[in-house]
C-alpha atoms as a PDB file:
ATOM      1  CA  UNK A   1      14.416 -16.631  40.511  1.00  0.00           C
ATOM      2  CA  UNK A   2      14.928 -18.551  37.131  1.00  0.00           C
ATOM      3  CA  UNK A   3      18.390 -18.518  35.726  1.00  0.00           C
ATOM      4  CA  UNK A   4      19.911 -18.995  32.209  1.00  0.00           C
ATOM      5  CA  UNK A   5      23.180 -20.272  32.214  1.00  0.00           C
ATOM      6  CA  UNK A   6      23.629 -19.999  28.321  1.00  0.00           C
ATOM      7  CA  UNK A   7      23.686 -16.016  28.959  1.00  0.00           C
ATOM      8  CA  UNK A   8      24.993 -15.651  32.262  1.00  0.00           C
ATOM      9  CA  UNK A   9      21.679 -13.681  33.279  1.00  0.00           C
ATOM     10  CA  UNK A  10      19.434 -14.740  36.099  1.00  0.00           C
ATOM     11  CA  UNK A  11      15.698 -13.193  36.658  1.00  0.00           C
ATOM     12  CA  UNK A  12      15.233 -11.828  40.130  1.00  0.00           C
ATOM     13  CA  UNK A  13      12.316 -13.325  42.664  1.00  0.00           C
ATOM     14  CA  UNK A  14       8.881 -11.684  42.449  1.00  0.00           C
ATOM     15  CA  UNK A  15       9.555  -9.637  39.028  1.00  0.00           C
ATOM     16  CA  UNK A  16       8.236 -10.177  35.162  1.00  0.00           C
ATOM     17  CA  UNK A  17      10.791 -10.286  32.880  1.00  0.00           C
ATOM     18  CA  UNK A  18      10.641  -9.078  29.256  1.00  0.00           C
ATOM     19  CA  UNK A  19      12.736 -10.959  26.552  1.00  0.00           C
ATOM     20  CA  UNK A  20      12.986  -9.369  22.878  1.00  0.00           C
ATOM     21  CA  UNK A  21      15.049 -11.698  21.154  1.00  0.00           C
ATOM     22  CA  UNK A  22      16.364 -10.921  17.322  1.00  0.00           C
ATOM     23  CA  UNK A  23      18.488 -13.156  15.028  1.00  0.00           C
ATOM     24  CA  UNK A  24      19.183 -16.630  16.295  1.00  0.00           C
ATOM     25  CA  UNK A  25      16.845 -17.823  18.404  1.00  0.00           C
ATOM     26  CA  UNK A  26      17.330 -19.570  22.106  1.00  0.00           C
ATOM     27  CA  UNK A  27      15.552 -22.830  22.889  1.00  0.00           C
ATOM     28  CA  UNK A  28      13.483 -21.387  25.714  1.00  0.00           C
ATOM     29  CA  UNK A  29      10.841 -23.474  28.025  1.00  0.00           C
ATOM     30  CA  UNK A  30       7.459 -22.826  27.024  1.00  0.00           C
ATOM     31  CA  UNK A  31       5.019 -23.209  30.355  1.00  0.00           C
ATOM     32  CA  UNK A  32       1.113 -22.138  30.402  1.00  0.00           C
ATOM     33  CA  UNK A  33       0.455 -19.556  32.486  1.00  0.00           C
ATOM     34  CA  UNK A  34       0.317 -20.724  35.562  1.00  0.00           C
ATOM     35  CA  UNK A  35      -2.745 -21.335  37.816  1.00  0.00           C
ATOM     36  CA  UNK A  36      -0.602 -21.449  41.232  1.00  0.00           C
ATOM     37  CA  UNK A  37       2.316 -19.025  42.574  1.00  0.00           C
ATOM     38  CA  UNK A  38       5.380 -20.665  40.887  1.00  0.00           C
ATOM     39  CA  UNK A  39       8.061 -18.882  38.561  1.00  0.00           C
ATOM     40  CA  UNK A  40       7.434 -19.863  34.594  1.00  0.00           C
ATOM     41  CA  UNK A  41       8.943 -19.340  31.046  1.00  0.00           C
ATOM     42  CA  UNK A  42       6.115 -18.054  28.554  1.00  0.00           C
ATOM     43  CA  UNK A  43       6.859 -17.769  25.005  1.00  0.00           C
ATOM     44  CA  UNK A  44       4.649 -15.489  23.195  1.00  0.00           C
ATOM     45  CA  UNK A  45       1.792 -15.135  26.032  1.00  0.00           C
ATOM     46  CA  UNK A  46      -1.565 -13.586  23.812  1.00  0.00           C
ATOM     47  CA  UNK A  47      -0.837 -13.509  21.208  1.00  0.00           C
ATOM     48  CA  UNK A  48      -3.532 -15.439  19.776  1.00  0.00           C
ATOM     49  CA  UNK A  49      -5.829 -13.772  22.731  1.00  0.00           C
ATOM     50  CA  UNK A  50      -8.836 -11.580  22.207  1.00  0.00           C
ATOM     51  CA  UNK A  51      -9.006  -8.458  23.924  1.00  0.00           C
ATOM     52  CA  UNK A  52     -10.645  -9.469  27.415  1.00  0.00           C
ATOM     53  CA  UNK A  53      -8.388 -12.775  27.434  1.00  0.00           C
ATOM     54  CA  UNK A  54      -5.546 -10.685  27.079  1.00  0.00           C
ATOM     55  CA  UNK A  55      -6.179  -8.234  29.693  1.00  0.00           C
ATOM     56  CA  UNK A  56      -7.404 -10.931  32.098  1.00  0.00           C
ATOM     57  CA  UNK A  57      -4.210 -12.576  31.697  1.00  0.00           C
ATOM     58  CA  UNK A  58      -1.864  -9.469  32.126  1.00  0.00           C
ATOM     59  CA  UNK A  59      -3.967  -8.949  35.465  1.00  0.00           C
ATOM     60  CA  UNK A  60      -2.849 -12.803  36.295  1.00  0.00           C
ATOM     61  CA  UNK A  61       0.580 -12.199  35.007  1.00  0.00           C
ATOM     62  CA  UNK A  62       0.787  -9.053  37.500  1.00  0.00           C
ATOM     63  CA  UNK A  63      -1.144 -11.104  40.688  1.00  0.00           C
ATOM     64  CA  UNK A  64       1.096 -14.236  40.271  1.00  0.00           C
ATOM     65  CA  UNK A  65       4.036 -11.830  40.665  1.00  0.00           C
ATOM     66  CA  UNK A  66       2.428  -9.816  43.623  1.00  0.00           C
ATOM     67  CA  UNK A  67       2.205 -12.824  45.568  1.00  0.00           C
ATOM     68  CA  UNK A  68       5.840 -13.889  44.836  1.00  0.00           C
ATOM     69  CA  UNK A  69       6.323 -15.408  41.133  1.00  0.00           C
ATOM     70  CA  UNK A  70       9.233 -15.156  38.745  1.00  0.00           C
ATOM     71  CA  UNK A  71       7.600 -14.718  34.995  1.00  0.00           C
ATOM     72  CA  UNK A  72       9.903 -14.390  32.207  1.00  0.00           C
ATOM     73  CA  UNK A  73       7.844 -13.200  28.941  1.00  0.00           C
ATOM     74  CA  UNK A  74       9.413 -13.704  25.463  1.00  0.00           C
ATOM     75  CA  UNK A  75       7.411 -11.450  22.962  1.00  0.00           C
ATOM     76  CA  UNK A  76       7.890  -8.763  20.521  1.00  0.00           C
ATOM     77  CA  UNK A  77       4.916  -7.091  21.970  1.00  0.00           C
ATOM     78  CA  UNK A  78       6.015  -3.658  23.385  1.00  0.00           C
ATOM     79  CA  UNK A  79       2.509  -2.629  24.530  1.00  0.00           C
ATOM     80  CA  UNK A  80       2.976  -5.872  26.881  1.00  0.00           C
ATOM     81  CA  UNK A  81       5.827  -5.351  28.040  1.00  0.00           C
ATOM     82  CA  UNK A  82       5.646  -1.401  28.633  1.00  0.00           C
ATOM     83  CA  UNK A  83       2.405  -2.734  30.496  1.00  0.00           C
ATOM     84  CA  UNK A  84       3.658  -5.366  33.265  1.00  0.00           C
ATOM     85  CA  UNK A  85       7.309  -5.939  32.727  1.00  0.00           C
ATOM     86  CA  UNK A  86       9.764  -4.747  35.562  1.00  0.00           C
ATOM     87  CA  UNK A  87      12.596  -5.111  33.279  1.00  0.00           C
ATOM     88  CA  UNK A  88      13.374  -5.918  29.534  1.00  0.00           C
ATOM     89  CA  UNK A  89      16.516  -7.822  28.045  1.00  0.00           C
ATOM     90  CA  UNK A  90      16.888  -7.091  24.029  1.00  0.00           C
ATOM     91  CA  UNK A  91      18.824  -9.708  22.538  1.00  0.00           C
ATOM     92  CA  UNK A  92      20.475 -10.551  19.225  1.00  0.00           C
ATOM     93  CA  UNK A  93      21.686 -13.881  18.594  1.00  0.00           C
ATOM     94  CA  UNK A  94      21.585 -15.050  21.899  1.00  0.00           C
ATOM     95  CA  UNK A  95      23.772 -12.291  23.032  1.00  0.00           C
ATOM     96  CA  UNK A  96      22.856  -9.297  25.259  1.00  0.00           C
ATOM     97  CA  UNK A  97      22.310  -6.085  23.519  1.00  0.00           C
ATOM     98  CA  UNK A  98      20.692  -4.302  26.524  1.00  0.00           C
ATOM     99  CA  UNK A  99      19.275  -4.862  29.872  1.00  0.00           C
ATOM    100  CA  UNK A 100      17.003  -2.293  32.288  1.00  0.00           C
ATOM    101  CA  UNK A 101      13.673  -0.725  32.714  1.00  0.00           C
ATOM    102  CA  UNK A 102      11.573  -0.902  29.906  1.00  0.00           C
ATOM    103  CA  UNK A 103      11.397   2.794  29.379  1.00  0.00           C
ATOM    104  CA  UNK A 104      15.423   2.850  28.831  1.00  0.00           C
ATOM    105  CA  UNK A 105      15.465  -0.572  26.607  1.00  0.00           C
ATOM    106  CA  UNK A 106      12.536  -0.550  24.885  1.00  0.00           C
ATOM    107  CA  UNK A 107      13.438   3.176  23.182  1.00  0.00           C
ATOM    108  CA  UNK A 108      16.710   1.712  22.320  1.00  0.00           C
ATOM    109  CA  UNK A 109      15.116  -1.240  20.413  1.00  0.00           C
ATOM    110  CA  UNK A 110      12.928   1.398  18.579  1.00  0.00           C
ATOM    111  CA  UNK A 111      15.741   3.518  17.553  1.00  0.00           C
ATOM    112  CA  UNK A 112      16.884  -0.100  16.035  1.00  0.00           C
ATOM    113  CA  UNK A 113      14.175  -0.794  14.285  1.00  0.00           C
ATOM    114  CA  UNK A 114      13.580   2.446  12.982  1.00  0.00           C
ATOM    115  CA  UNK A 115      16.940   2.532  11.450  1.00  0.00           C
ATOM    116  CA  UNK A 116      16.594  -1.140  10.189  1.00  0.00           C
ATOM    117  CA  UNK A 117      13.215  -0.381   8.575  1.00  0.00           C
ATOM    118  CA  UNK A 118      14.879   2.380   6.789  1.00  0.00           C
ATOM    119  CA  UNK A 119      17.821   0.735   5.833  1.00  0.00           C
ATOM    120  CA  UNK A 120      15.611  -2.326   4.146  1.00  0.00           C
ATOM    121  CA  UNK A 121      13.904   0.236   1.838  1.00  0.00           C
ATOM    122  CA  UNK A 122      17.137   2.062   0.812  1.00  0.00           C
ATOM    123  CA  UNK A 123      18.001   1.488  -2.831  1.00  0.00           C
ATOM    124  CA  UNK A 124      14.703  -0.265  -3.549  1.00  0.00           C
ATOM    125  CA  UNK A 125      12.870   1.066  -6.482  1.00  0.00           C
ATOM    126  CA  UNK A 126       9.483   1.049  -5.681  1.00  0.00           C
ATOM    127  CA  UNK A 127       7.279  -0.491  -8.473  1.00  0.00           C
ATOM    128  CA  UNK A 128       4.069   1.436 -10.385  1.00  0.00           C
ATOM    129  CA  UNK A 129       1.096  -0.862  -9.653  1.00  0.00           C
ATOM    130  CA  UNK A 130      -1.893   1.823  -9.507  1.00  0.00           C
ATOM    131  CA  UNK A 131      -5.309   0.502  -8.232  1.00  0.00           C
ATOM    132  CA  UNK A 132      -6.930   3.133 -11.587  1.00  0.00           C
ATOM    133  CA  UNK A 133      -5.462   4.396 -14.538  1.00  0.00           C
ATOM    134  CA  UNK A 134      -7.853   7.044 -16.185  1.00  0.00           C
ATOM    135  CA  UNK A 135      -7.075   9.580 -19.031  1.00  0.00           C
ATOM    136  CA  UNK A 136      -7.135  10.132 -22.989  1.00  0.00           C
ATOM    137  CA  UNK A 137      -3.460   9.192 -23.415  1.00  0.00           C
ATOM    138  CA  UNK A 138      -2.323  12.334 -24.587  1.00  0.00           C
ATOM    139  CA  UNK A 139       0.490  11.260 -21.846  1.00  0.00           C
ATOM    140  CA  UNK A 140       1.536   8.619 -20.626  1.00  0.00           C
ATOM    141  CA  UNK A 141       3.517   8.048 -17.196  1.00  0.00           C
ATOM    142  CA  UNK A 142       6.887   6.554 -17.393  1.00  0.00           C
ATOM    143  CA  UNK A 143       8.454   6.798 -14.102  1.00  0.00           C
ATOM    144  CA  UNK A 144       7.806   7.749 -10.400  1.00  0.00           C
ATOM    145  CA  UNK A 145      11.067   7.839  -8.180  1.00  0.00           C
ATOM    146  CA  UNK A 146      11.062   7.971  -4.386  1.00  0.00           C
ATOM    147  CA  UNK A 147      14.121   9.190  -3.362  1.00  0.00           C
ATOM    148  CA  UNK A 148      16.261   9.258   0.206  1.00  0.00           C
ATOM    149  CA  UNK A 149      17.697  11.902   1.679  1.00  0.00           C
ATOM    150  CA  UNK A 150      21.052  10.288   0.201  1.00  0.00           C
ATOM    151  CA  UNK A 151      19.262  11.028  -3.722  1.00  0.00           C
ATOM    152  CA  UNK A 152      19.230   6.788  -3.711  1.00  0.00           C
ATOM    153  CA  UNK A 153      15.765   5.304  -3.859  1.00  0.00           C
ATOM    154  CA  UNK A 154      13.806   4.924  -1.088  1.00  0.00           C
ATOM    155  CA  UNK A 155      10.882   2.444  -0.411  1.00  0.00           C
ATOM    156  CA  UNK A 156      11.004   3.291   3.170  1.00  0.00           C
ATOM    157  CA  UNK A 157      11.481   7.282   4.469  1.00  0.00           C
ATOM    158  CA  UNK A 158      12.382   8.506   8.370  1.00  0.00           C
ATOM    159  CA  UNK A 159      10.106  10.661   9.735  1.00  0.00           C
ATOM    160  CA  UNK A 160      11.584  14.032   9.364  1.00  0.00           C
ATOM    161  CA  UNK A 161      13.820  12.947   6.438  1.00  0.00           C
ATOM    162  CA  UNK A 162      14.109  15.478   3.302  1.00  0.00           C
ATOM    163  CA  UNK A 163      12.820  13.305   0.451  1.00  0.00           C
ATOM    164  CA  UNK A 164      12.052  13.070  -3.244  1.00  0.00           C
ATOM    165  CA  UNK A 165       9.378  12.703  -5.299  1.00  0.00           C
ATOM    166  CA  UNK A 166      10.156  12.833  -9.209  1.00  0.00           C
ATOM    167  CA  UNK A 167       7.216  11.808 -11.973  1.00  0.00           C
ATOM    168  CA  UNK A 168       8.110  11.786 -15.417  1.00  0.00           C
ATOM    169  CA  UNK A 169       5.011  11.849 -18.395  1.00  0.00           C
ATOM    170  CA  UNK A 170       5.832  11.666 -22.011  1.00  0.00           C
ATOM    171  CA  UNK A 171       3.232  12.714 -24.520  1.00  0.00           C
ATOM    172  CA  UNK A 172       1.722  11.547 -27.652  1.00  0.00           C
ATOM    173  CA  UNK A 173       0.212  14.280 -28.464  1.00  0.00           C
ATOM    174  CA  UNK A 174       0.612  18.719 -28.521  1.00  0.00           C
ATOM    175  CA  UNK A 175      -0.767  20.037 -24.901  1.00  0.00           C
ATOM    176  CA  UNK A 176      -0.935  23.691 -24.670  1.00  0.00           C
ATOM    177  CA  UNK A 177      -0.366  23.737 -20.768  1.00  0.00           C
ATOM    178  CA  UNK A 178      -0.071  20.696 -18.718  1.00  0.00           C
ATOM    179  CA  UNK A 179      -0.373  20.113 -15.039  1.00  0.00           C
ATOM    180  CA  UNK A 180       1.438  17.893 -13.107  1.00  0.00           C
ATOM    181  CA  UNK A 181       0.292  16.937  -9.536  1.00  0.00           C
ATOM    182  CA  UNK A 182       0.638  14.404  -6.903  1.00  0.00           C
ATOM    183  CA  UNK A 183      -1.456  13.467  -4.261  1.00  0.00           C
ATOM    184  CA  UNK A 184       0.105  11.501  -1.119  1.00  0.00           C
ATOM    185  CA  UNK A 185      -3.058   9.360   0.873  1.00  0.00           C
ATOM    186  CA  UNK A 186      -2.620   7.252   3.962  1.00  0.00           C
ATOM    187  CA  UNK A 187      -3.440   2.929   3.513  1.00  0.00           C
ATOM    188  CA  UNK A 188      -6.980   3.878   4.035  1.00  0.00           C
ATOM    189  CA  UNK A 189      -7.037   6.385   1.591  1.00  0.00           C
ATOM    190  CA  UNK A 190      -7.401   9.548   3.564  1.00  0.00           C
ATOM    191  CA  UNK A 191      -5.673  12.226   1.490  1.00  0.00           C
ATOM    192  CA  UNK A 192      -2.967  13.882   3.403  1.00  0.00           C
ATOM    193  CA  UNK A 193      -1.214  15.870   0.728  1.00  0.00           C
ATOM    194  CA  UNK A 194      -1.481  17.170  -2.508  1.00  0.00           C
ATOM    195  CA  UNK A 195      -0.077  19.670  -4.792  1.00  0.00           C
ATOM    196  CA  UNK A 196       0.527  20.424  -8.817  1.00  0.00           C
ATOM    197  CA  UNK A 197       2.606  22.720 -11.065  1.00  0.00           C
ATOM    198  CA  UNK A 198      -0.198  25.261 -11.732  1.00  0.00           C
ATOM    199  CA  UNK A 199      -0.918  25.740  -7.797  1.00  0.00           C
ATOM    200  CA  UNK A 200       2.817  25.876  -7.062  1.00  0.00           C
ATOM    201  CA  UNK A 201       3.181  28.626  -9.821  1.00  0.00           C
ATOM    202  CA  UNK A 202       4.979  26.608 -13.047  1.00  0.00           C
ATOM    203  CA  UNK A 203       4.010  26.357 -16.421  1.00  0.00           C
ATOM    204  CA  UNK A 204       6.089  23.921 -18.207  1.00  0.00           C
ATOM    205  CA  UNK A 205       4.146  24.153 -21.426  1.00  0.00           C
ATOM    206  CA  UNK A 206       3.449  24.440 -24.389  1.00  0.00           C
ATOM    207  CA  UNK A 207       4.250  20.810 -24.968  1.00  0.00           C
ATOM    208  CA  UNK A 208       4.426  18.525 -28.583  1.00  0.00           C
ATOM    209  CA  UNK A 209       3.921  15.019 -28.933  1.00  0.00           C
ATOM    210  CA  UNK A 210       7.274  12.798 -27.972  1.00  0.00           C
ATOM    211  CA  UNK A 211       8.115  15.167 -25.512  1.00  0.00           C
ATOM    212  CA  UNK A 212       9.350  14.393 -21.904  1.00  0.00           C
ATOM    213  CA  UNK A 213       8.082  16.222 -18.501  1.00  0.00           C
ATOM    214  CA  UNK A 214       9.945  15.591 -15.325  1.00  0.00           C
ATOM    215  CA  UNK A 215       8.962  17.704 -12.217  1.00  0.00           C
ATOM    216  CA  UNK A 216      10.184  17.213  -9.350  1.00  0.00           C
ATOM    217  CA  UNK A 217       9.062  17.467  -5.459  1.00  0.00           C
ATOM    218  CA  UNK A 218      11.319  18.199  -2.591  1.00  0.00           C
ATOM    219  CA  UNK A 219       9.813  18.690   0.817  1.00  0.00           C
ATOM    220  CA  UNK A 220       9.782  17.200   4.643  1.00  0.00           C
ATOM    221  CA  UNK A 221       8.576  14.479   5.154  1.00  0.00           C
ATOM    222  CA  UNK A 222       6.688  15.354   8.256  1.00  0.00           C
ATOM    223  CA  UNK A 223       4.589  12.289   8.474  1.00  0.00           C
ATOM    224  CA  UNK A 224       3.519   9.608  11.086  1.00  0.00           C
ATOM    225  CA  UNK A 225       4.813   5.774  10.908  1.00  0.00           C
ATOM    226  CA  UNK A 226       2.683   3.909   8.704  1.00  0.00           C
ATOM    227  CA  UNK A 227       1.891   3.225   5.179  1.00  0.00           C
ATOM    228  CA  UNK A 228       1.404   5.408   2.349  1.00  0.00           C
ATOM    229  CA  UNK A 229       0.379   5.764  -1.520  1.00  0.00           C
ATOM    230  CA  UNK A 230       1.481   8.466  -4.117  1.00  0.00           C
ATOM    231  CA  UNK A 231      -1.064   9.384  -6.684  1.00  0.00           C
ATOM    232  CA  UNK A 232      -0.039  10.987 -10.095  1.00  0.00           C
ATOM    233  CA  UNK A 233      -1.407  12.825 -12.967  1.00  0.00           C
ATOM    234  CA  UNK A 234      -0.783  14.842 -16.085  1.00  0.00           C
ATOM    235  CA  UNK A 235      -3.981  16.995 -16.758  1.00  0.00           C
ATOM    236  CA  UNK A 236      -5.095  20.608 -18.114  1.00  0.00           C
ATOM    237  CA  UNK A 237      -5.873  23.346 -16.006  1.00  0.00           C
ATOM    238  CA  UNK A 238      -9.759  22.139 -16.544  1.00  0.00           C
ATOM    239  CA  UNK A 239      -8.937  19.258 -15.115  1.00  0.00           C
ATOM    240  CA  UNK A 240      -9.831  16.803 -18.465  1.00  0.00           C
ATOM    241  CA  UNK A 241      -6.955  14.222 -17.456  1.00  0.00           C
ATOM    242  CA  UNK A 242      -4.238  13.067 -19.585  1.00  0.00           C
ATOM    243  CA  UNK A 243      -3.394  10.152 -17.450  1.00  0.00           C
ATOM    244  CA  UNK A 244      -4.337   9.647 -13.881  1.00  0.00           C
ATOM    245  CA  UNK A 245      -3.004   7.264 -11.847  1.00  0.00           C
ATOM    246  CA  UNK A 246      -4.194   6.026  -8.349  1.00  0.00           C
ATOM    247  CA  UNK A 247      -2.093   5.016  -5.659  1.00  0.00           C
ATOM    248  CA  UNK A 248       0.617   4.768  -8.736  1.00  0.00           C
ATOM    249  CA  UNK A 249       3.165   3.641  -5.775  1.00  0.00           C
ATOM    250  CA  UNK A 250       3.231   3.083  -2.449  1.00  0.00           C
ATOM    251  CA  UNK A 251       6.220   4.083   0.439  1.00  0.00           C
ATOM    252  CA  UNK A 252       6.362   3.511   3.982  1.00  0.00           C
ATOM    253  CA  UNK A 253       7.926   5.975   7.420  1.00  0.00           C
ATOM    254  CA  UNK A 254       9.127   4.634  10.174  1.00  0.00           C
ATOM    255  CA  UNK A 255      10.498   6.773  13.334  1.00  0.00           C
ATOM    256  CA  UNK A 256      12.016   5.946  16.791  1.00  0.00           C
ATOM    257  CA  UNK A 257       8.956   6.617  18.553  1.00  0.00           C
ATOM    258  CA  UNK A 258       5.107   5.648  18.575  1.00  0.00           C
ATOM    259  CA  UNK A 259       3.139   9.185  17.064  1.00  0.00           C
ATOM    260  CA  UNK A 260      -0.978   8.762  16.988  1.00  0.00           C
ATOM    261  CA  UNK A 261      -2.723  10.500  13.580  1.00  0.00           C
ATOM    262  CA  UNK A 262      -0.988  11.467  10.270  1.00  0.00           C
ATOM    263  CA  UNK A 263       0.913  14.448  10.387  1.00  0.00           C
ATOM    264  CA  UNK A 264       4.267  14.804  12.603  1.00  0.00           C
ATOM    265  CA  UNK A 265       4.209  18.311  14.199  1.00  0.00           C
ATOM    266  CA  UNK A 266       7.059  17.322  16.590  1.00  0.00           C
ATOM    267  CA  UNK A 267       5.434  19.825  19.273  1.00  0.00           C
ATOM    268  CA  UNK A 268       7.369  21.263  21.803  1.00  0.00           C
ATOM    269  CA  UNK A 269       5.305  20.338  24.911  1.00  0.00           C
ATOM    270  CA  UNK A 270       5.345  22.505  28.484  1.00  0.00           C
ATOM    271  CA  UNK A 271       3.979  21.906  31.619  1.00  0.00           C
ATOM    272  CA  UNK A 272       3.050  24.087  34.515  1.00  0.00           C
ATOM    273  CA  UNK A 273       1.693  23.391  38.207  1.00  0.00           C
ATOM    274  CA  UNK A 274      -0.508  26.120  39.880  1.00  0.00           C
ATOM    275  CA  UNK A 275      -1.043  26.101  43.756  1.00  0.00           C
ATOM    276  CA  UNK A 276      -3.549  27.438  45.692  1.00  0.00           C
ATOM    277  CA  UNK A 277      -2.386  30.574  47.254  1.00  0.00           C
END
């Protein structure tokens, strides 16, 4: 067993212990992974490891403790520790936060970060920097606003959060019947949404030269974690733009849980078991 004095814990015989520490940091030992049976500190094991290094040494990590070793891993890695650890201990500031198998503790620490990550975008206003900018200028974008749940701005969103998207154009110039659409794409630019005034039935027009457009879009945001771009344009129903922006702004979602793809569909999964009669 290895004990730590400094937080009253001790790591039982034979087990691997996860450590996810936040805040103020502990001055841990920092052993190799060891080539004998004997219990060791590692701070960070992998990280720096290609794929087959890294699952050759989880298969050590896993024999050593087999045959009787006490490992203690400090790491943010979840996939590691979901993998081999017998137990995590989440910590913040060198004080205990949570302690238990890592499918109790390691959800918690989600939830945490989840709520953190959304906390650290709220009230940030999240700049226009578009990759293109295409048009005749008969408009001319002044504003994009990603908005909370809370109305506040919103660099971050929670999956499942009711959110804001509000573009404003001013013109330079008369257009009989603008269009106003935006067009949401994932980091690699796979489009995942996209819809305008004309398809959603509005016609703000006709419009003269100083005027101002706002429209805005309220929906779900039904979306995986990851990172996302917002494209905007003013354009006529022909599609001859006014002024297009790409990737005008980006946003991030974060959730409590790990969901593969794009779109959240929060299924409602069953299962059944047949036996032979």
């Amino acid at each position: 067993m290895i004990q730590f004095n400094a937080l009253g814990l001790t790591a039982p015989d034979a087990c691997i212990v996860g450590v996810i520490e936040e805040g103020h940091k502990l001055a841990w030992a920092n052993d190799p992974v060891p080539d004998q049976v004997t219990d060791a500190v590692l701070q960070y094991p992998f990280c720096q490891a290609d794929a087959v290094s890294r699952a050759r040494g989880i298969s050590r990590l896993v024999e050593l403790r087999r045959a009787g070793a006490t490992l203690v891993l400090i790491t943010h890695d979840e996939t590691l520790l979901g993998n081999c650890a017998d137990e995590v201990w989440w910590l913040r500031d060198g004080k205990l936060i949570a302690r238990g198998d890592p499918s109790e503790v390691l959800p918690l620490y989600r939830r945490h970060v989840a709520v953190a990550l959304r906390s650290s975008g709220e009230g940030v206003t999240v700049p226009v920097a578009p990759a293109l900018r295409s048009g005749d200028s008969r408009a001319r974008l002044e504003s994009v606003e990603l908005k909370g749940e809370n109305g506040e701005p919103a660099a971050v969103w929670r999956s499942g959060e009711q959110v804001t998207i509000r573009v404003a154009f001013r013109y330079t110039a008369e257009v009989a019947d603008p269009v106003i659409g935006i067009l949401i794409r994932t980091r690699i630019g796979l489009n995942v949404y996209g819809t305008n005034t004309e398809l959603e039935q509005l016609h703000p027009g006709p419009l003269k030269a100083g005027d101002v457009l706002r429209v805005t879009y309220r929906f779900r945001c039904e979306l995986c974690p990851g990172d996302y771009t917002v494209t905007v344009a003013s354009h006529d129903p022909d599609g001859v733009w006014h002024d297009w922006l790409e990737d005008a702004v980006a946003f991030a979602v974060t959730d409590s849980r790990y969901t593969a793809g794009v779109a959240n569909l929060r299924a409602q999964v069953y299962a059944e078991v047949g036996h032979p009669e």
